[in-house]
PDB file of N, CA and C in Angstrom:
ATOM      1  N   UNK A   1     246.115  22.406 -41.255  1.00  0.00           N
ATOM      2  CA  UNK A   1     245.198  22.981 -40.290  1.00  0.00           C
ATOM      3  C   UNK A   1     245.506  24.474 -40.104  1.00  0.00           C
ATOM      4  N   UNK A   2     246.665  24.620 -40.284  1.00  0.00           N
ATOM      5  CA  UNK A   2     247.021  26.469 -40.101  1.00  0.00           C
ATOM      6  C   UNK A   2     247.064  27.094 -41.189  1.00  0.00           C
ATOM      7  N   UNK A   3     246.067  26.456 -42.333  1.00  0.00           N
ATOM      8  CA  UNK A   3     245.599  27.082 -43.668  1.00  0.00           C
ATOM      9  C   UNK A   3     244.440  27.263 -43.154  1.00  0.00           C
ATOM     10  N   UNK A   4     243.769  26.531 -42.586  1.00  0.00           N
ATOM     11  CA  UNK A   4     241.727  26.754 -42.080  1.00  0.00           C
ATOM     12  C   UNK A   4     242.469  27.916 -41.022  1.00  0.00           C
ATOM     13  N   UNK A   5     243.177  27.994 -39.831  1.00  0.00           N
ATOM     14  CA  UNK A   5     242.846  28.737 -39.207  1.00  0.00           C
ATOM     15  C   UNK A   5     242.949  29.814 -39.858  1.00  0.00           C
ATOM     16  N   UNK A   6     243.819  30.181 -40.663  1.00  0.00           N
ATOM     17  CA  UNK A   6     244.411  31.856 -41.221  1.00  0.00           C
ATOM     18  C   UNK A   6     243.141  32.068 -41.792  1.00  0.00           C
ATOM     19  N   UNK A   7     242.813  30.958 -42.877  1.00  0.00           N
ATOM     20  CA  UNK A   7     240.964  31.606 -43.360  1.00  0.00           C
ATOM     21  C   UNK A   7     240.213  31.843 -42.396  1.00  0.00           C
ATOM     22  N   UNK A   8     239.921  31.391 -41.547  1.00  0.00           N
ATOM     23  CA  UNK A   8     238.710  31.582 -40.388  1.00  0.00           C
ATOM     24  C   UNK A   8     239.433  32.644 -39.026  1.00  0.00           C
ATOM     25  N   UNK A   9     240.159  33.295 -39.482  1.00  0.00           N
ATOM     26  CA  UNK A   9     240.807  34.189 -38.280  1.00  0.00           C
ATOM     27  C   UNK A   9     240.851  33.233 -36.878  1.00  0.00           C
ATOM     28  N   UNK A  10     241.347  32.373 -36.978  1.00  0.00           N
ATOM     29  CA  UNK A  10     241.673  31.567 -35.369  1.00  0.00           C
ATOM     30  C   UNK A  10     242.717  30.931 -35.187  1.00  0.00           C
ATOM     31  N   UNK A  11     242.960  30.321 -34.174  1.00  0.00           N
ATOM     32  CA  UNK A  11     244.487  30.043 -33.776  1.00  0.00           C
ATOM     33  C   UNK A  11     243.666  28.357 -34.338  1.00  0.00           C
ATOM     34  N   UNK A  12     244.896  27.467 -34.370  1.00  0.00           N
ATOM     35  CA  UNK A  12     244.968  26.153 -34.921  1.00  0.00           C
ATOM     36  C   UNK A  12     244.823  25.300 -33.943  1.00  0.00           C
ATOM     37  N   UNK A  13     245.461  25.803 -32.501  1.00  0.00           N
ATOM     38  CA  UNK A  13     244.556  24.723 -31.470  1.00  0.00           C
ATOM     39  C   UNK A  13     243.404  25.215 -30.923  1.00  0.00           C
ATOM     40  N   UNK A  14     242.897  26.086 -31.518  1.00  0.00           N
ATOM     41  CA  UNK A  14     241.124  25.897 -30.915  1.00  0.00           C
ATOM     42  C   UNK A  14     240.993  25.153 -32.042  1.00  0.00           C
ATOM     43  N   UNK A  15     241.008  24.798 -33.473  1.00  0.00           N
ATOM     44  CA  UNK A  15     240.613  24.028 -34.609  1.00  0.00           C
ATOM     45  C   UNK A  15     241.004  22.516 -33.900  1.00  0.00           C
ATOM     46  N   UNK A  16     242.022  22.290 -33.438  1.00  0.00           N
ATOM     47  CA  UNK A  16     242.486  20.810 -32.831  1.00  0.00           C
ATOM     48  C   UNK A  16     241.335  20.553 -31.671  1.00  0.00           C
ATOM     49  N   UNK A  17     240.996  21.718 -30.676  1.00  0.00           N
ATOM     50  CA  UNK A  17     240.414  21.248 -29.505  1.00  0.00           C
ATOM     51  C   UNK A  17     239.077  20.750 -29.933  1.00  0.00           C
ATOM     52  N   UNK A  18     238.607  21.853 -31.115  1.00  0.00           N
ATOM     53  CA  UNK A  18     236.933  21.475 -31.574  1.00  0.00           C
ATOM     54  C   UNK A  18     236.950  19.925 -31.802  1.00  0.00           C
ATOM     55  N   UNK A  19     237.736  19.859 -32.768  1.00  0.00           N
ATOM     56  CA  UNK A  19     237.512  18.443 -33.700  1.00  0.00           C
ATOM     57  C   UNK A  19     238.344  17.885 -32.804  1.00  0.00           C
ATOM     58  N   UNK A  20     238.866  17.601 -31.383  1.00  0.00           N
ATOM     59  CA  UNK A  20     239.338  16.000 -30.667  1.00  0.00           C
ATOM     60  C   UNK A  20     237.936  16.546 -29.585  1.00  0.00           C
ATOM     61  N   UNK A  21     236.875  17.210 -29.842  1.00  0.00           N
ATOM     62  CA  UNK A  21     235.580  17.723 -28.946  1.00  0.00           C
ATOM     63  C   UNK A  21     236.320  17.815 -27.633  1.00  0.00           C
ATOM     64  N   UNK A  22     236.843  18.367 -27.636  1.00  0.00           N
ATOM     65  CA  UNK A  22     237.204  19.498 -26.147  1.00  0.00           C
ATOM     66  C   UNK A  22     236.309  20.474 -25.923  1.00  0.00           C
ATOM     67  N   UNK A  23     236.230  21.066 -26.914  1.00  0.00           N
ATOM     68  CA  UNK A  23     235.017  22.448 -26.912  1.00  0.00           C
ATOM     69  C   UNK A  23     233.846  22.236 -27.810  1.00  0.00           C
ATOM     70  N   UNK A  24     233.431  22.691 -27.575  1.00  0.00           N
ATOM     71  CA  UNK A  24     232.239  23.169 -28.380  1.00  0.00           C
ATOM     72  C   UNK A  24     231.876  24.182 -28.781  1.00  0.00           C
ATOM     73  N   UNK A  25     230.878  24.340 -30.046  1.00  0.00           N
ATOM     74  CA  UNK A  25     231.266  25.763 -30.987  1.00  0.00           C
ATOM     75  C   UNK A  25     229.615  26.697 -30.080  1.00  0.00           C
ATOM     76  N   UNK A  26     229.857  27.214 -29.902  1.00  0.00           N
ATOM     77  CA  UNK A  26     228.374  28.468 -29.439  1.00  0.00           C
ATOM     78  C   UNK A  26     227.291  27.715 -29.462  1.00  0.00           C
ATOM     79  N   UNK A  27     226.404  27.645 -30.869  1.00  0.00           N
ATOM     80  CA  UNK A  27     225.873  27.164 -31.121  1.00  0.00           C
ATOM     81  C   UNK A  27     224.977  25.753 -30.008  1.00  0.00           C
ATOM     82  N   UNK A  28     226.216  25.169 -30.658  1.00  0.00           N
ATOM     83  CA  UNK A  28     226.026  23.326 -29.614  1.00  0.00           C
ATOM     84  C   UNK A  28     226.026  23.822 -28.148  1.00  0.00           C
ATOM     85  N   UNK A  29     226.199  24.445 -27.773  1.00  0.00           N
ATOM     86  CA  UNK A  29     226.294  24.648 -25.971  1.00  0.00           C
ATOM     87  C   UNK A  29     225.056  25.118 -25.844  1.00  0.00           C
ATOM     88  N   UNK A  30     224.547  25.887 -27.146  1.00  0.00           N
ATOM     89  CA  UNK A  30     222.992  26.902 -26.326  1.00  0.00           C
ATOM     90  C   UNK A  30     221.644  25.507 -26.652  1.00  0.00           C
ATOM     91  N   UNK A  31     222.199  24.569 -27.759  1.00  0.00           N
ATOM     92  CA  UNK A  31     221.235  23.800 -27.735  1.00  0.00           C
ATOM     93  C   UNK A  31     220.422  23.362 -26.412  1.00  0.00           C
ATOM     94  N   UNK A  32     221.064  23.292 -25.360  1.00  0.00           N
ATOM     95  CA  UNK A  32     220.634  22.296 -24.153  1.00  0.00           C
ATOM     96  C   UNK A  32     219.478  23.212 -23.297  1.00  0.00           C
ATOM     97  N   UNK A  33     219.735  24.875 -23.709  1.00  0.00           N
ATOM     98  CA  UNK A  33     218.848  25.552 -23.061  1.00  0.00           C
ATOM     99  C   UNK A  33     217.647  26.245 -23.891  1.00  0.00           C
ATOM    100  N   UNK A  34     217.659  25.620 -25.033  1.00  0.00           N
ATOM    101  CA  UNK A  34     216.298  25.627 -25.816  1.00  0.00           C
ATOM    102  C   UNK A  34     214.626  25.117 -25.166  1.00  0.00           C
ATOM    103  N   UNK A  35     214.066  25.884 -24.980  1.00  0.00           N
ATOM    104  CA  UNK A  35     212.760  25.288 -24.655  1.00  0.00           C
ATOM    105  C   UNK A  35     211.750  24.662 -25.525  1.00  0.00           C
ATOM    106  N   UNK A  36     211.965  25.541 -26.982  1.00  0.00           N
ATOM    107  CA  UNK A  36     211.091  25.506 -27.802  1.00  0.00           C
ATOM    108  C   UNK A  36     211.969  24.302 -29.092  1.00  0.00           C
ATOM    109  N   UNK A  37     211.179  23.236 -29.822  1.00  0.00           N
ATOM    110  CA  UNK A  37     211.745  22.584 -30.623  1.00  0.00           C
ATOM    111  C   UNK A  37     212.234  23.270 -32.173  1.00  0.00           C
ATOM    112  N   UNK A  38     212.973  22.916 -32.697  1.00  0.00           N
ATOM    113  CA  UNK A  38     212.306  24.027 -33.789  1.00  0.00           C
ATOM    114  C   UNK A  38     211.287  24.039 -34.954  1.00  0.00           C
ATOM    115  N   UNK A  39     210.776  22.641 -34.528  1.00  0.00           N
ATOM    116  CA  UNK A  39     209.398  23.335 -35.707  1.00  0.00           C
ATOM    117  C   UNK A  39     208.537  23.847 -34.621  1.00  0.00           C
ATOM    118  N   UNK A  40     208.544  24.175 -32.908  1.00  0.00           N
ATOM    119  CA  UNK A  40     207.370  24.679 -32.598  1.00  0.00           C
ATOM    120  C   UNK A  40     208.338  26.136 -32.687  1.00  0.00           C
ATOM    121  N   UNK A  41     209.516  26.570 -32.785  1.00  0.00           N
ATOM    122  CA  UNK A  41     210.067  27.889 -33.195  1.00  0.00           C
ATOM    123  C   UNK A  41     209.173  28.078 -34.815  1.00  0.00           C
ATOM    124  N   UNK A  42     209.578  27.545 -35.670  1.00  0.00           N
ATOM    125  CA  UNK A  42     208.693  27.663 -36.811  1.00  0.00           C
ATOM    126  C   UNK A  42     207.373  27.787 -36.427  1.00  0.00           C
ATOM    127  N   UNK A  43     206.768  27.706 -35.839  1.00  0.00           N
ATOM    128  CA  UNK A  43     205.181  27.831 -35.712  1.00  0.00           C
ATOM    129  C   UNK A  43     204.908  29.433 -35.275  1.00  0.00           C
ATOM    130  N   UNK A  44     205.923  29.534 -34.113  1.00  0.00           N
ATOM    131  CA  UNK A  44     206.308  30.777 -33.312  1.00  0.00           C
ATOM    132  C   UNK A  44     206.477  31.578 -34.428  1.00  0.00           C
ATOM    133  N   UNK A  45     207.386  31.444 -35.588  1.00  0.00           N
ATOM    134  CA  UNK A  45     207.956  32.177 -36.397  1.00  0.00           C
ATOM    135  C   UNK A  45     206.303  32.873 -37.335  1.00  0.00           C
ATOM    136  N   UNK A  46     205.757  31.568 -37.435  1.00  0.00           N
ATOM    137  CA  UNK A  46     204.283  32.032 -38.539  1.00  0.00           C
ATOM    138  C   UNK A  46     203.520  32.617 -38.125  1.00  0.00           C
ATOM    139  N   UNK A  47     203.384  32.217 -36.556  1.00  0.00           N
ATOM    140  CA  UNK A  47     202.255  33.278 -35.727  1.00  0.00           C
ATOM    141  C   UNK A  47     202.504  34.608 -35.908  1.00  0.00           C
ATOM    142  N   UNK A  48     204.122  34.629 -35.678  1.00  0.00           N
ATOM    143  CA  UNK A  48     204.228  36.289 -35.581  1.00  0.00           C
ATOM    144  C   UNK A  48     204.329  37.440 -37.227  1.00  0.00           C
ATOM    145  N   UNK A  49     204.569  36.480 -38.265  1.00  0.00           N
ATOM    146  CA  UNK A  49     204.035  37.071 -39.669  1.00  0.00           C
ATOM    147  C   UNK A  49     202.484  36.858 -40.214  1.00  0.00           C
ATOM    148  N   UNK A  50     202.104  36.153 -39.808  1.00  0.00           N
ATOM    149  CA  UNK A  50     200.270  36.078 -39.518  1.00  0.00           C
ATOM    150  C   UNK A  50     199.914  37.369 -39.086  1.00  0.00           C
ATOM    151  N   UNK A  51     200.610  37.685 -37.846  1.00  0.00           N
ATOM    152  CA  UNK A  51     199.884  38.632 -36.932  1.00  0.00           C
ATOM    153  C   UNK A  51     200.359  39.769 -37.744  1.00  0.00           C
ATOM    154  N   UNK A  52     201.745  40.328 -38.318  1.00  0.00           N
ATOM    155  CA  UNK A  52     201.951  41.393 -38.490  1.00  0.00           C
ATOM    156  C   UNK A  52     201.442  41.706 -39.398  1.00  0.00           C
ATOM    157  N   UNK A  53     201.102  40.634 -41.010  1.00  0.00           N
ATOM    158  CA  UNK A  53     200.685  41.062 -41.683  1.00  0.00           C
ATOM    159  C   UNK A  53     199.372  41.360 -41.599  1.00  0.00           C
ATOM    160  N   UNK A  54     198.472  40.749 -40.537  1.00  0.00           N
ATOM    161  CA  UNK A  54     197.301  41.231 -40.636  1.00  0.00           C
ATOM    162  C   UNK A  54     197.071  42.484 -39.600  1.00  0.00           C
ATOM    163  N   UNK A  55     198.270  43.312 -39.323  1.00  0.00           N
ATOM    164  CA  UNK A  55     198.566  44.025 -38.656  1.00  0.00           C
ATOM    165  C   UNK A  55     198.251  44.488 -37.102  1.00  0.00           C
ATOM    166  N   UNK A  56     198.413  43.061 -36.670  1.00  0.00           N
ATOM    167  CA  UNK A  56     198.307  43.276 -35.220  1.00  0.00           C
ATOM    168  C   UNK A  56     199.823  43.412 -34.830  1.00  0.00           C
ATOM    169  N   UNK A  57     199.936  44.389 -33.744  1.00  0.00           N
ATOM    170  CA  UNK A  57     201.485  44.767 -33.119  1.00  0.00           C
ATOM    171  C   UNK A  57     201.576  43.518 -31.770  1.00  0.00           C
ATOM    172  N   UNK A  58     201.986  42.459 -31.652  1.00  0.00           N
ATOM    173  CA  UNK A  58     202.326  42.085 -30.721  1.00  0.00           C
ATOM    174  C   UNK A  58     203.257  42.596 -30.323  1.00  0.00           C
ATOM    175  N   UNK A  59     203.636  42.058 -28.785  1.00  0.00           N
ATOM    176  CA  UNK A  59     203.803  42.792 -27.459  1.00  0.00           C
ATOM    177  C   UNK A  59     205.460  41.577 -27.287  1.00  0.00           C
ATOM    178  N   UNK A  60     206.574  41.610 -26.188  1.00  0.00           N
ATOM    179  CA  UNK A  60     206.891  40.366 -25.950  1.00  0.00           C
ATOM    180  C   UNK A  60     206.345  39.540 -24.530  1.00  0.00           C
ATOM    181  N   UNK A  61     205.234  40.114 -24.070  1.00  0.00           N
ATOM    182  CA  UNK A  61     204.405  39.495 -23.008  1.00  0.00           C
ATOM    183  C   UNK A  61     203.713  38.915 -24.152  1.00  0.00           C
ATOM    184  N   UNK A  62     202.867  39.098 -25.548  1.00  0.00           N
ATOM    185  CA  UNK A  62     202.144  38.021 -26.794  1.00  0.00           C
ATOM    186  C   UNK A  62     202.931  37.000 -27.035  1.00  0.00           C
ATOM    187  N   UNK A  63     204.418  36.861 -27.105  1.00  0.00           N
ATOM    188  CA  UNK A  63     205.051  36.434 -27.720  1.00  0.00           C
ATOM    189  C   UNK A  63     205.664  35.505 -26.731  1.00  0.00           C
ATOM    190  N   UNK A  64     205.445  35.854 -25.513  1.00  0.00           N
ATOM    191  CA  UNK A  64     205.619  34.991 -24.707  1.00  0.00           C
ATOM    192  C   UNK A  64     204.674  33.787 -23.986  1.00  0.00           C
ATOM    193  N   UNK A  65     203.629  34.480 -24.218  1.00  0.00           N
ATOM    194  CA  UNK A  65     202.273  34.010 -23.789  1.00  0.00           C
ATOM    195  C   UNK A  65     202.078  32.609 -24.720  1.00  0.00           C
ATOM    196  N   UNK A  66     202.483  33.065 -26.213  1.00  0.00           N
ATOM    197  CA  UNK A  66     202.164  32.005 -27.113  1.00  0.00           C
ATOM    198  C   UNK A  66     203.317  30.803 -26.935  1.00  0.00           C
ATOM    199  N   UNK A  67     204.372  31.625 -26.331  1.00  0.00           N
ATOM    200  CA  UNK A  67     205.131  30.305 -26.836  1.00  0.00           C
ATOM    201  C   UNK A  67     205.009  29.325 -25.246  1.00  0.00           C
ATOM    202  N   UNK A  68     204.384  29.667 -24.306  1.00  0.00           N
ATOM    203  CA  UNK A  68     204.108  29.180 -23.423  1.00  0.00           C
ATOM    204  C   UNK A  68     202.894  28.240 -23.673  1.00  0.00           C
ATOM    205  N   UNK A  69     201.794  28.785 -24.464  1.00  0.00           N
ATOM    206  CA  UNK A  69     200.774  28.133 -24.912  1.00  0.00           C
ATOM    207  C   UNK A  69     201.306  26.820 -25.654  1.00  0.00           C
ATOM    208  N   UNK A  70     202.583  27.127 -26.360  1.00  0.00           N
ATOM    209  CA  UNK A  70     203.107  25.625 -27.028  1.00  0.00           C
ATOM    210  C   UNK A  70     203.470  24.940 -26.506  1.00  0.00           C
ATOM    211  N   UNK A  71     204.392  25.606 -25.308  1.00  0.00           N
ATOM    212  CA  UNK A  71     204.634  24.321 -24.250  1.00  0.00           C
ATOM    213  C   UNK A  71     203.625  23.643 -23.322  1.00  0.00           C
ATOM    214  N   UNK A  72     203.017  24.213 -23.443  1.00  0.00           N
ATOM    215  CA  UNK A  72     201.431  23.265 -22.514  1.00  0.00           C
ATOM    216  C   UNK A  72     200.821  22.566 -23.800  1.00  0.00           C
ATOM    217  N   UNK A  73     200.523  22.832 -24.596  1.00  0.00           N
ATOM    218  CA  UNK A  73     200.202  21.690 -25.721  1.00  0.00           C
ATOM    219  C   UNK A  73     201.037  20.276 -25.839  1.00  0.00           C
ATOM    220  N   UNK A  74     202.391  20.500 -25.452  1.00  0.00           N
ATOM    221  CA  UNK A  74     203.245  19.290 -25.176  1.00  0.00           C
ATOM    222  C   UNK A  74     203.119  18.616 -23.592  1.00  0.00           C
ATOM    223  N   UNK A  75     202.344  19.099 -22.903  1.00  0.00           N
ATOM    224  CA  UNK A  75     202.698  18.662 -21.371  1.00  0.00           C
ATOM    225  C   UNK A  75     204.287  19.337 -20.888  1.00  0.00           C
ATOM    226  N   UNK A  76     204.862  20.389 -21.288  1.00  0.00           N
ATOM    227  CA  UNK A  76     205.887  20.516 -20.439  1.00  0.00           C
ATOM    228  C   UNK A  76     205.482  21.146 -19.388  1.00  0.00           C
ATOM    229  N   UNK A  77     205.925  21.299 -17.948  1.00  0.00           N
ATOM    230  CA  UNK A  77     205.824  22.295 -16.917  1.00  0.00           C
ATOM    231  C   UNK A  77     206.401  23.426 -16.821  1.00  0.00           C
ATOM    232  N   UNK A  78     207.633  23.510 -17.820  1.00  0.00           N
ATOM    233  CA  UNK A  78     208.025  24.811 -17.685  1.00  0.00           C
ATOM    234  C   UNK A  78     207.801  26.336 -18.614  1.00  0.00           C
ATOM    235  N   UNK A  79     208.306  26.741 -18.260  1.00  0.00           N
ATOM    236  CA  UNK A  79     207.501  28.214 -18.899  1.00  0.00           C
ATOM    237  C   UNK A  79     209.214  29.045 -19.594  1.00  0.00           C
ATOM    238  N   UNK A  80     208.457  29.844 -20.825  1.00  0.00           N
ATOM    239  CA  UNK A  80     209.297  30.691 -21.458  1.00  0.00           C
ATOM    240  C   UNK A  80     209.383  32.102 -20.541  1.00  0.00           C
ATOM    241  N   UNK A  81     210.673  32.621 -20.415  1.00  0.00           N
ATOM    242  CA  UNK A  81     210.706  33.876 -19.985  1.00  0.00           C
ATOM    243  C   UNK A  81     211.403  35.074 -20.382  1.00  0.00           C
ATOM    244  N   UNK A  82     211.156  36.179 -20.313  1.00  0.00           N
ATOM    245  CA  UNK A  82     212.168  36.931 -20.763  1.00  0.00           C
ATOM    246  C   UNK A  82     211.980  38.234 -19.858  1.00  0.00           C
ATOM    247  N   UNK A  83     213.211  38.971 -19.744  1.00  0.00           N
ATOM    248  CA  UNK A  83     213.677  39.970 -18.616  1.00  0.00           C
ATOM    249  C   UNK A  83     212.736  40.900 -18.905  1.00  0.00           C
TER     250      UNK A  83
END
């Protein structure tokens, strides 16, 4: 195990804590505050190369608008936001 950490620059008990799941890696923690699934992120993703290539400049009030539009296509109540 203190061959993986030296490759991956980390100490050997964060490698022990991950794998007996003590922690969790970045990633897995932000899952829970995802709104969007990811094929409706993929959809999100096509709208916005659709749009550019046909050279409309969306906005992130467009980009928000739409991905709000996806969540009402599912029945969710809540809404995407950004600062």
């Amino acid at each position: 195990m203190r061959a993986v950490a030296r490759l991956y620059g980390c100490s050997d008990k964060l490698i022990a804590n991950y794998l007996n799941s003590k922690i969790k890696s970045a990633p897995d923690c932000f899952v829970f505050y995802q709104k969007l699934s990811p094929v409706e992120e993929k959809v999100l993703a096509q709208y916005i190369i659709r749009a550019y290539n046909l050279g409309f400049l969306l906005t992130i009030q467009h980009l928000n608008d739409y991905a709000n539009e996806l969540l009402r296509m599912k029945d969710v109540n809540i809404i995407v936001g950004y600062h």
